[in-house]
N, C-alpha and C. Protein backbone atom coordinates (compact mmCIF):
# COMPACT_ATOMS: atom_id res chain seq x y z
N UNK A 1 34.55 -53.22 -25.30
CA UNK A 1 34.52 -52.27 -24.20
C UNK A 1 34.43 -50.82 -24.71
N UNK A 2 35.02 -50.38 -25.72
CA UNK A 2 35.26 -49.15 -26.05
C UNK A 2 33.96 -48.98 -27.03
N UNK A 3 33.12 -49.56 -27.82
CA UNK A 3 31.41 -49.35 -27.85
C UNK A 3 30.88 -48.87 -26.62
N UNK A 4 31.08 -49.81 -25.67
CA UNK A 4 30.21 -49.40 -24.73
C UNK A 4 30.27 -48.37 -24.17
N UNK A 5 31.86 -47.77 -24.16
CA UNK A 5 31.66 -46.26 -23.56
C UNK A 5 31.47 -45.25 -24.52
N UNK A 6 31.02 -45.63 -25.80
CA UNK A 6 30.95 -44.49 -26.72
C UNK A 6 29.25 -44.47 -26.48
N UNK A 7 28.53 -45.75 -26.50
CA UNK A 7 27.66 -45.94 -26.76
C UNK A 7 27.21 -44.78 -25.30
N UNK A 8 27.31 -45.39 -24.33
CA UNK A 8 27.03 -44.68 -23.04
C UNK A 8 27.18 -42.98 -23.01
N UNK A 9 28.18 -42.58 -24.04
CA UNK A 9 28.59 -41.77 -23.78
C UNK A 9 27.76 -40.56 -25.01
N UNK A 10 27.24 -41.32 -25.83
CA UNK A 10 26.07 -41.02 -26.97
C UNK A 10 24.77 -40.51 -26.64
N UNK A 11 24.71 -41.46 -25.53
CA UNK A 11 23.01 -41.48 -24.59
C UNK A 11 23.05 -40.28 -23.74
N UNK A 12 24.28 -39.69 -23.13
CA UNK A 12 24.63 -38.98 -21.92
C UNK A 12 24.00 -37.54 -23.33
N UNK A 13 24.88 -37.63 -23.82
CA UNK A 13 25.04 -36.85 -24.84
C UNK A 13 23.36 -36.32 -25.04
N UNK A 14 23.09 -37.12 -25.87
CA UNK A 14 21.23 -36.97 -26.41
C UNK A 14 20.47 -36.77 -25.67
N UNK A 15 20.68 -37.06 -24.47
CA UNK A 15 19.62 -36.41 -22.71
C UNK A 15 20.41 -35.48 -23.08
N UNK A 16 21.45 -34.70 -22.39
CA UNK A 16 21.79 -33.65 -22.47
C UNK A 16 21.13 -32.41 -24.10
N UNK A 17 21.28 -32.88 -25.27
CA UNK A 17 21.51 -32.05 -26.28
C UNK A 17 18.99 -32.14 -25.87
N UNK A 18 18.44 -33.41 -25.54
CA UNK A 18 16.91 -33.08 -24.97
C UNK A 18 17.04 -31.75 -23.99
N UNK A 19 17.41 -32.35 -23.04
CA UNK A 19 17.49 -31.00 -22.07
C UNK A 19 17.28 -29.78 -22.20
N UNK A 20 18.50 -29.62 -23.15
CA UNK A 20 18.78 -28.30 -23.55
C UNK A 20 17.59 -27.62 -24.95
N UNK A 21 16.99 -28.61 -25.32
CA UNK A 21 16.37 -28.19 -26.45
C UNK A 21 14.69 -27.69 -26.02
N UNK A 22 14.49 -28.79 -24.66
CA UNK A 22 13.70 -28.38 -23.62
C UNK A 22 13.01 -26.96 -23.52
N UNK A 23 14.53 -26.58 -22.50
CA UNK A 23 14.78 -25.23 -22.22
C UNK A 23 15.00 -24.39 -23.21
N UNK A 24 15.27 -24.73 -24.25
CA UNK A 24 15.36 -23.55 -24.96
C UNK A 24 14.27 -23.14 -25.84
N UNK A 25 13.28 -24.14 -25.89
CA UNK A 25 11.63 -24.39 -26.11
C UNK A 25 10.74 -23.47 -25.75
N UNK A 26 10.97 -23.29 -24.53
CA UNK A 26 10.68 -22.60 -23.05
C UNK A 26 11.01 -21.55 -22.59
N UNK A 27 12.39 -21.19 -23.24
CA UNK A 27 12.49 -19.63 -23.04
C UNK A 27 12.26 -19.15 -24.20
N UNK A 28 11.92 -19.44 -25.57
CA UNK A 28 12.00 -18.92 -26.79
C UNK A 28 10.09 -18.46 -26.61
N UNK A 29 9.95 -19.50 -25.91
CA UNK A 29 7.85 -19.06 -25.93
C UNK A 29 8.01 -18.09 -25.11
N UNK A 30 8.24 -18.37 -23.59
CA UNK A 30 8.19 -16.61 -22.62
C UNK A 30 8.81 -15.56 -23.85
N UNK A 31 9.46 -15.94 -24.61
CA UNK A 31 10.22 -14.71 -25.40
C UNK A 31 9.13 -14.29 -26.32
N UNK A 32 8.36 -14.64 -27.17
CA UNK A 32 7.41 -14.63 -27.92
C UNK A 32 6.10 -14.12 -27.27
N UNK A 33 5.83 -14.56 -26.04
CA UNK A 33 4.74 -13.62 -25.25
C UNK A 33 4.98 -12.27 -24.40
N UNK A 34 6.45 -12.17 -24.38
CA UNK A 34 6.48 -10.80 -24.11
C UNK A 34 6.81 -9.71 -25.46
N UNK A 35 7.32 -10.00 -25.89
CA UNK A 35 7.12 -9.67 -27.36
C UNK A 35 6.21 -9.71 -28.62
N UNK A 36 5.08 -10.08 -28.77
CA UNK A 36 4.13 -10.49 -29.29
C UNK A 36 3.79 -9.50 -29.87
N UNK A 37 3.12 -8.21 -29.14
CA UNK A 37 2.40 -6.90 -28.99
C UNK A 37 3.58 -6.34 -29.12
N UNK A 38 4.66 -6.46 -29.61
CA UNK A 38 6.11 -5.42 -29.63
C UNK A 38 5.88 -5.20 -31.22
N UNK A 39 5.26 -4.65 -31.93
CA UNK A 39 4.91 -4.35 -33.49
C UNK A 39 6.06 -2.99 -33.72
N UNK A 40 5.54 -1.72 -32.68
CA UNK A 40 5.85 -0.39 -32.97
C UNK A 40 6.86 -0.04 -32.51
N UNK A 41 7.51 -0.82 -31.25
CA UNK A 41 8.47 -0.59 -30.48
C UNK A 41 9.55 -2.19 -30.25
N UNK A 42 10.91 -1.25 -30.23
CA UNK A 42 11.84 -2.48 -29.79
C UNK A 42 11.51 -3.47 -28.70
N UNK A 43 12.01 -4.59 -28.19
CA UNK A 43 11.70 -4.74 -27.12
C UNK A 43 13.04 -3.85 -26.06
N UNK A 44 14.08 -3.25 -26.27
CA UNK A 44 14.93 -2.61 -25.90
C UNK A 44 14.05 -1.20 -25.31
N UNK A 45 13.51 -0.55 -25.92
CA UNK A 45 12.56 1.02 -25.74
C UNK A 45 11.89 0.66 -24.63
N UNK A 46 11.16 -0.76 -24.86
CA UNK A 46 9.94 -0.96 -24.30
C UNK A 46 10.99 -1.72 -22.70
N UNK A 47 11.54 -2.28 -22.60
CA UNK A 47 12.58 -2.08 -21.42
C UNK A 47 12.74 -1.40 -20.67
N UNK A 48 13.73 -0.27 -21.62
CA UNK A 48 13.47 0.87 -21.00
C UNK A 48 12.81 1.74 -20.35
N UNK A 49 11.46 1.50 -20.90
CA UNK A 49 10.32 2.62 -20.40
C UNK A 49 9.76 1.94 -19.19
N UNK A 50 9.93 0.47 -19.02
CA UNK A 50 9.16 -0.14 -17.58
C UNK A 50 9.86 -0.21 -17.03
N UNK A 51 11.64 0.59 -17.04
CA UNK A 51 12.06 0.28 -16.13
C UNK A 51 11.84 2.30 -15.72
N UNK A 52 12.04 2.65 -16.28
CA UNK A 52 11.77 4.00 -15.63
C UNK A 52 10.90 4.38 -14.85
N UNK A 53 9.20 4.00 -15.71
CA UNK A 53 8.25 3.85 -15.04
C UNK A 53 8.08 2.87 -13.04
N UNK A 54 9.26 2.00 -13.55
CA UNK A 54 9.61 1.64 -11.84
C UNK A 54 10.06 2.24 -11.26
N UNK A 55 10.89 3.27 -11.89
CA UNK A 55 11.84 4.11 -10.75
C UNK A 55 11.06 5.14 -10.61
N UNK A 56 10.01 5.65 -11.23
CA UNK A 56 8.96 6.28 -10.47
C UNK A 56 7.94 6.10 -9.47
N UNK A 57 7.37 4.72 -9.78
CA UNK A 57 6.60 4.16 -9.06
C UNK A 57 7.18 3.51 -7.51
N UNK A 58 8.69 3.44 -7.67
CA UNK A 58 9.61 3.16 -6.05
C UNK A 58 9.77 4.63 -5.71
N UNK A 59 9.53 5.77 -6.24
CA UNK A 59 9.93 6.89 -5.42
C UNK A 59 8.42 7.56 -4.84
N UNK A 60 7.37 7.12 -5.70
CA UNK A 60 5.92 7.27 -5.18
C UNK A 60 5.62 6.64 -4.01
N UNK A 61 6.37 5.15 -4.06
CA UNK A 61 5.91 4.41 -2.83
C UNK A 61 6.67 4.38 -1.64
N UNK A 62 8.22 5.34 -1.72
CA UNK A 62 8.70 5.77 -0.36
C UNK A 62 8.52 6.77 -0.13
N UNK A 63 7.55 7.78 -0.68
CA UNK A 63 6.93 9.05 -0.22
C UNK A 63 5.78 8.72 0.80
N UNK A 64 4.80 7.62 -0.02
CA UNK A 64 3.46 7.12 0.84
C UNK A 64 3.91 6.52 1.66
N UNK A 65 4.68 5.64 1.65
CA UNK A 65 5.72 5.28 3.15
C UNK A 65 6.19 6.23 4.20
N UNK A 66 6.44 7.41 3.46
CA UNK A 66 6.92 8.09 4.58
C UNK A 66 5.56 9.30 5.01
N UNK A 67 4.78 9.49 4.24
CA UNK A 67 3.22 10.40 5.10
C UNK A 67 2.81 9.27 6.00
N UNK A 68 2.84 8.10 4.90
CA UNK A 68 2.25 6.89 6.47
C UNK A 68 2.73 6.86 7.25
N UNK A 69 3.84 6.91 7.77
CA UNK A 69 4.66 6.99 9.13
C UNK A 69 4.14 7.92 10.04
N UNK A 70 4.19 9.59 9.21
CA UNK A 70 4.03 10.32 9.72
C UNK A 70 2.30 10.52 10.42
N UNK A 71 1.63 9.95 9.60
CA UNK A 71 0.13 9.67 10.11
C UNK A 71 -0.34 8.94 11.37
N UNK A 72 0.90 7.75 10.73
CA UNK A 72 0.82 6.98 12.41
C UNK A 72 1.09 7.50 13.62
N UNK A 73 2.49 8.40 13.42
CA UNK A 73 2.90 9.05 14.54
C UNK A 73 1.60 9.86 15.00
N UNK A 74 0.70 10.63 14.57
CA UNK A 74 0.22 11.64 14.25
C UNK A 74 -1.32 10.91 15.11
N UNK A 75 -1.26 9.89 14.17
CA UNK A 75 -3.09 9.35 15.23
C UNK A 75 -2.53 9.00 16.00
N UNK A 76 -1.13 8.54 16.18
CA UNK A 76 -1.65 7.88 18.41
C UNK A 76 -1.48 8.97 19.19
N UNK A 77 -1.22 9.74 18.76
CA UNK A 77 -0.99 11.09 19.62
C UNK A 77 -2.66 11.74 19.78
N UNK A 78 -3.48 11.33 19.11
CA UNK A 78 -5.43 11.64 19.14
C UNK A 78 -5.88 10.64 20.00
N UNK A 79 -5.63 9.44 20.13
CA UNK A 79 -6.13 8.85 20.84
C UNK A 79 -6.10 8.92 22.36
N UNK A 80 -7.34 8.53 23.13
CA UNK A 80 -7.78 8.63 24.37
C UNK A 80 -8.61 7.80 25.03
N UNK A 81 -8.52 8.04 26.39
CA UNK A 81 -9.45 6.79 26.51
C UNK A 81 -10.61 7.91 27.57
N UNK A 82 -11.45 7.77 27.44
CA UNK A 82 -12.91 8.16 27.91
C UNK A 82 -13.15 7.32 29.01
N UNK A 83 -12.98 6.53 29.49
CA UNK A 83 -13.79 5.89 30.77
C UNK A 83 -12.11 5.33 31.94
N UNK A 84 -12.21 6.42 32.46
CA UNK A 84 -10.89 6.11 33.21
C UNK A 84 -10.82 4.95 34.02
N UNK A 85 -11.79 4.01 34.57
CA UNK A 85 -11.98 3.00 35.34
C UNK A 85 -11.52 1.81 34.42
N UNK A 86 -11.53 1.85 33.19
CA UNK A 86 -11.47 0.95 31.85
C UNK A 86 -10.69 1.18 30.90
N UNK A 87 -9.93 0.27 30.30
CA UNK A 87 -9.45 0.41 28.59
C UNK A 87 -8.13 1.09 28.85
N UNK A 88 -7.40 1.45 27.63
CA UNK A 88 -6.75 2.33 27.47
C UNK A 88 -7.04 3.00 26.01
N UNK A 89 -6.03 3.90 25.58
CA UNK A 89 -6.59 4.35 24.79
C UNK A 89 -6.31 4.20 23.49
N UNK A 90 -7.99 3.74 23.36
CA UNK A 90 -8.55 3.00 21.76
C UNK A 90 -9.15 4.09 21.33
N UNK A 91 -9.77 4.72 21.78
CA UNK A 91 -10.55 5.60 21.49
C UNK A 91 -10.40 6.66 20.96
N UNK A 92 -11.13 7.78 19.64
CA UNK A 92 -10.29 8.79 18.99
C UNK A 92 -11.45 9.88 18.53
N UNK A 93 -11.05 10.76 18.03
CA UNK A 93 -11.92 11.56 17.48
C UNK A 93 -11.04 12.24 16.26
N UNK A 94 -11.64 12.28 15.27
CA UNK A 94 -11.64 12.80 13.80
C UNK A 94 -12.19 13.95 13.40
N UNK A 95 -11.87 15.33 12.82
CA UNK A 95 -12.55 15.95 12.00
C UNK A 95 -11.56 16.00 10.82
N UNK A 96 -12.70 16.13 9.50
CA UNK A 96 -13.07 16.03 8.20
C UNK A 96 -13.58 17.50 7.90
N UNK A 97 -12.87 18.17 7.38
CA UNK A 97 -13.12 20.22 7.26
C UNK A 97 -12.62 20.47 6.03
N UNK A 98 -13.87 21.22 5.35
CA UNK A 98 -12.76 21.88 4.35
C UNK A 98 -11.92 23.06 4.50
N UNK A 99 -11.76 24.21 3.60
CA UNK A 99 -11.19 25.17 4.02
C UNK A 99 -11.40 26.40 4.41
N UNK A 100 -12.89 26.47 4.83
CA UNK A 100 -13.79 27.01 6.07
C UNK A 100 -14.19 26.61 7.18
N UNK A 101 -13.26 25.62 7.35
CA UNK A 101 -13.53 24.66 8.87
C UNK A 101 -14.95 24.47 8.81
N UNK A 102 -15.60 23.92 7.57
CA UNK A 102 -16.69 23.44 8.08
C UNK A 102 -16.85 22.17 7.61
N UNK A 103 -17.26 21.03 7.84
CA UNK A 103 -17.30 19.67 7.99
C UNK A 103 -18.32 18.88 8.38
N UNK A 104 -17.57 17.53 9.14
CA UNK A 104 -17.98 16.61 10.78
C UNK A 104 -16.70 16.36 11.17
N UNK A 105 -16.81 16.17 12.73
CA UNK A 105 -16.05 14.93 13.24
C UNK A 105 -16.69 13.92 13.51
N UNK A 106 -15.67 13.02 13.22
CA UNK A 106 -16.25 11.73 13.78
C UNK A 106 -15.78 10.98 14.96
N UNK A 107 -16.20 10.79 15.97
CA UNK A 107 -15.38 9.95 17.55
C UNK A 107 -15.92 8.51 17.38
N UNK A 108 -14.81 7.56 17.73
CA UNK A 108 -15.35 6.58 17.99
C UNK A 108 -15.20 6.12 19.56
N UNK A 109 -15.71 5.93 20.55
CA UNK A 109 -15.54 5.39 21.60
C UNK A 109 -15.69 4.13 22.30
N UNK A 110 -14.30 3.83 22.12
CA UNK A 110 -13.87 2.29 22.48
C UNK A 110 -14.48 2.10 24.09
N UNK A 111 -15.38 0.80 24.73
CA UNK A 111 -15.14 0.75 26.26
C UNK A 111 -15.16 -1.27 25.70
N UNK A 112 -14.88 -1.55 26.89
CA UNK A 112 -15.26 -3.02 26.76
C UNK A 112 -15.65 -3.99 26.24
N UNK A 113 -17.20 -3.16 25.94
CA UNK A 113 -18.03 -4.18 25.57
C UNK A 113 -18.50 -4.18 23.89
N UNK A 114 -18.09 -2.54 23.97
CA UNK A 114 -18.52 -1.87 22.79
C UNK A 114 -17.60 -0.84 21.95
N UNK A 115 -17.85 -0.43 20.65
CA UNK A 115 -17.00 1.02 20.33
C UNK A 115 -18.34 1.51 19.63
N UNK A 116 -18.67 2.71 20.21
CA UNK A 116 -19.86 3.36 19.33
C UNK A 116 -19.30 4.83 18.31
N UNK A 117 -19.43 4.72 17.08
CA UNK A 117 -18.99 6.27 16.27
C UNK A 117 -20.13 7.52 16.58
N UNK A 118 -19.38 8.43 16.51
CA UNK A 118 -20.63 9.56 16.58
C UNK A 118 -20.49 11.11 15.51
N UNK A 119 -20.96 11.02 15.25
CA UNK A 119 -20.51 12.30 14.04
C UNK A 119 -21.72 13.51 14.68
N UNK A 120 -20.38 14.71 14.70
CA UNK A 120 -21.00 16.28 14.65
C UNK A 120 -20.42 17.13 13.88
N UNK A 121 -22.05 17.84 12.79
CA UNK A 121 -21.12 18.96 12.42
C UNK A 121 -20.65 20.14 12.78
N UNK A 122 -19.90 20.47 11.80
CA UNK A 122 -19.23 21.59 12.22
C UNK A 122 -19.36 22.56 11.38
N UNK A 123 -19.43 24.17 11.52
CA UNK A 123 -19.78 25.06 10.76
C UNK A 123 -18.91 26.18 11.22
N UNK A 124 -17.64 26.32 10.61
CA UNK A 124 -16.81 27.46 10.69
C UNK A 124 -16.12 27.13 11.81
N UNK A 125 -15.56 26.00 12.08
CA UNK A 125 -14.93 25.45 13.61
C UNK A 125 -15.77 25.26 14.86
N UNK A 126 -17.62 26.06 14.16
CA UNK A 126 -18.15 25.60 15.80
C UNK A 126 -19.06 24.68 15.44
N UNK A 127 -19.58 24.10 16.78
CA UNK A 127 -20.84 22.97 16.89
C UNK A 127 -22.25 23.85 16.30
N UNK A 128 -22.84 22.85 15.72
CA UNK A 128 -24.01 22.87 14.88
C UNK A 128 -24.95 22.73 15.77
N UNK A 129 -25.15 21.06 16.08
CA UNK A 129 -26.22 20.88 17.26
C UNK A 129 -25.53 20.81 17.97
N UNK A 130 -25.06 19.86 18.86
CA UNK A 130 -23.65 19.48 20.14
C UNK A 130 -22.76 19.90 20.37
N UNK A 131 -22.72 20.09 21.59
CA UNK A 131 -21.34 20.90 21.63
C UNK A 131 -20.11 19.72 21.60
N UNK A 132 -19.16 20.13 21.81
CA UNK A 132 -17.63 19.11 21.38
C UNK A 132 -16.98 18.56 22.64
N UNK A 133 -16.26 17.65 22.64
CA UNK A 133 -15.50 17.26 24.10
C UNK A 133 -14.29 17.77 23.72
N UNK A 134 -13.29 17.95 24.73
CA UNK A 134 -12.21 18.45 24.85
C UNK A 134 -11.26 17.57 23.38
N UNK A 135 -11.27 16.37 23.17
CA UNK A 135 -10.75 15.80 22.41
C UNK A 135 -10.86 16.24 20.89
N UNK A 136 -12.71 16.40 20.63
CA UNK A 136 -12.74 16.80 19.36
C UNK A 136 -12.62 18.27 19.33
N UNK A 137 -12.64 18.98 19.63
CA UNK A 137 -11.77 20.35 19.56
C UNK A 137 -10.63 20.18 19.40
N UNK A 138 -9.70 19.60 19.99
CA UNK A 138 -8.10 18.97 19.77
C UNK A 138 -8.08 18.68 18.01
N UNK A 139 -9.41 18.10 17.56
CA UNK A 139 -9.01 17.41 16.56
C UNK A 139 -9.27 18.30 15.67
N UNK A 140 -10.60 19.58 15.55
CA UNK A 140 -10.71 20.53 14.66
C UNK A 140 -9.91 21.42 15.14
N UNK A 141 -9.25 21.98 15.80
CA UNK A 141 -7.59 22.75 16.34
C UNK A 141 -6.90 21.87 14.72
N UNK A 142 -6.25 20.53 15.31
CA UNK A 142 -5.77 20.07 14.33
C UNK A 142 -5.85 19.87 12.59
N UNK A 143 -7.36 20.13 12.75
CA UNK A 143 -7.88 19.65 11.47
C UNK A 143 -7.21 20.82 10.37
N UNK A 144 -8.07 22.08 11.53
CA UNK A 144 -7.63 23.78 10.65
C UNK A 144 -6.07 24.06 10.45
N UNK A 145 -5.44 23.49 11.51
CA UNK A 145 -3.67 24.13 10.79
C UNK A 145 -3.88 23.32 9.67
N UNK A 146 -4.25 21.65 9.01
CA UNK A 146 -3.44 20.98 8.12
C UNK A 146 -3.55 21.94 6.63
């Protein structure tokens, strides 16, 4: 009887001491491929520096998080709707200016069936060929404070 529980207890053993030799197979290679290219630098430095480089790259990406917000807020307040019998408002107008207010806008007008874009330029805040709808003036108003 007392073989048999050594014996049993041998086998438990040798799966276990596999197991472990497994895993440790397995983390020693991930260890070797992140380290590989580590010639000039510790892997400690090199730690270090991707983790910094994250804490830059999380403070970059709750800045663009937060203009995006503010953009969103910012276009639904442009949008309109053009055909009062229809829709609501999908519809928007854009200007694109440099810092002579001169440019295009661009409108797109959402109805039903369709959304058609339309681009006019602009030369010193005024119309080139066309004149502007109340909206895209709103939007070169807007364009010139940014």
């Amino acid at each position: 009887m007392v073989p048999e529980i050594s014996l049993v207890l041998a086998l438990i053993i040798l799966v276990w001491l596999l197991v472990l030799t497994i895993l440790l197979i397995r983390i020693f290679t991930r260890y070797y491929r992140l380290t590989k290219e580590a010639t000039k630098e510790d892997l400690g430095s090199i730690l270090e520096k991707l983790l910094k480089e994250n804490k830059i790259r999380e403070k970059e990406v709750k800045e663009l998080l937060k203009r995006l917000e503010g953009t969103e807020d910012e276009v639904a307040g442009h949008r309109f709707n053009p055909f009062t019998a229809t829709g609501g408002n999908q519809s928007f107008a854009l200007a694109v200016l440099d810092g002579n207010g001169s440019g295009v806008v661009i409108s797109g007008l959402h109805s039903r069936d369709s959304t058609r874009l339309y681009t006019k330029l602009v030369e010193k805040g005024k119309p080139v060929k066309h004149e502007f709808s109340k909206e895209e003036k709103e939007a070169i108003t807007q364009a010139q404070k940014q």
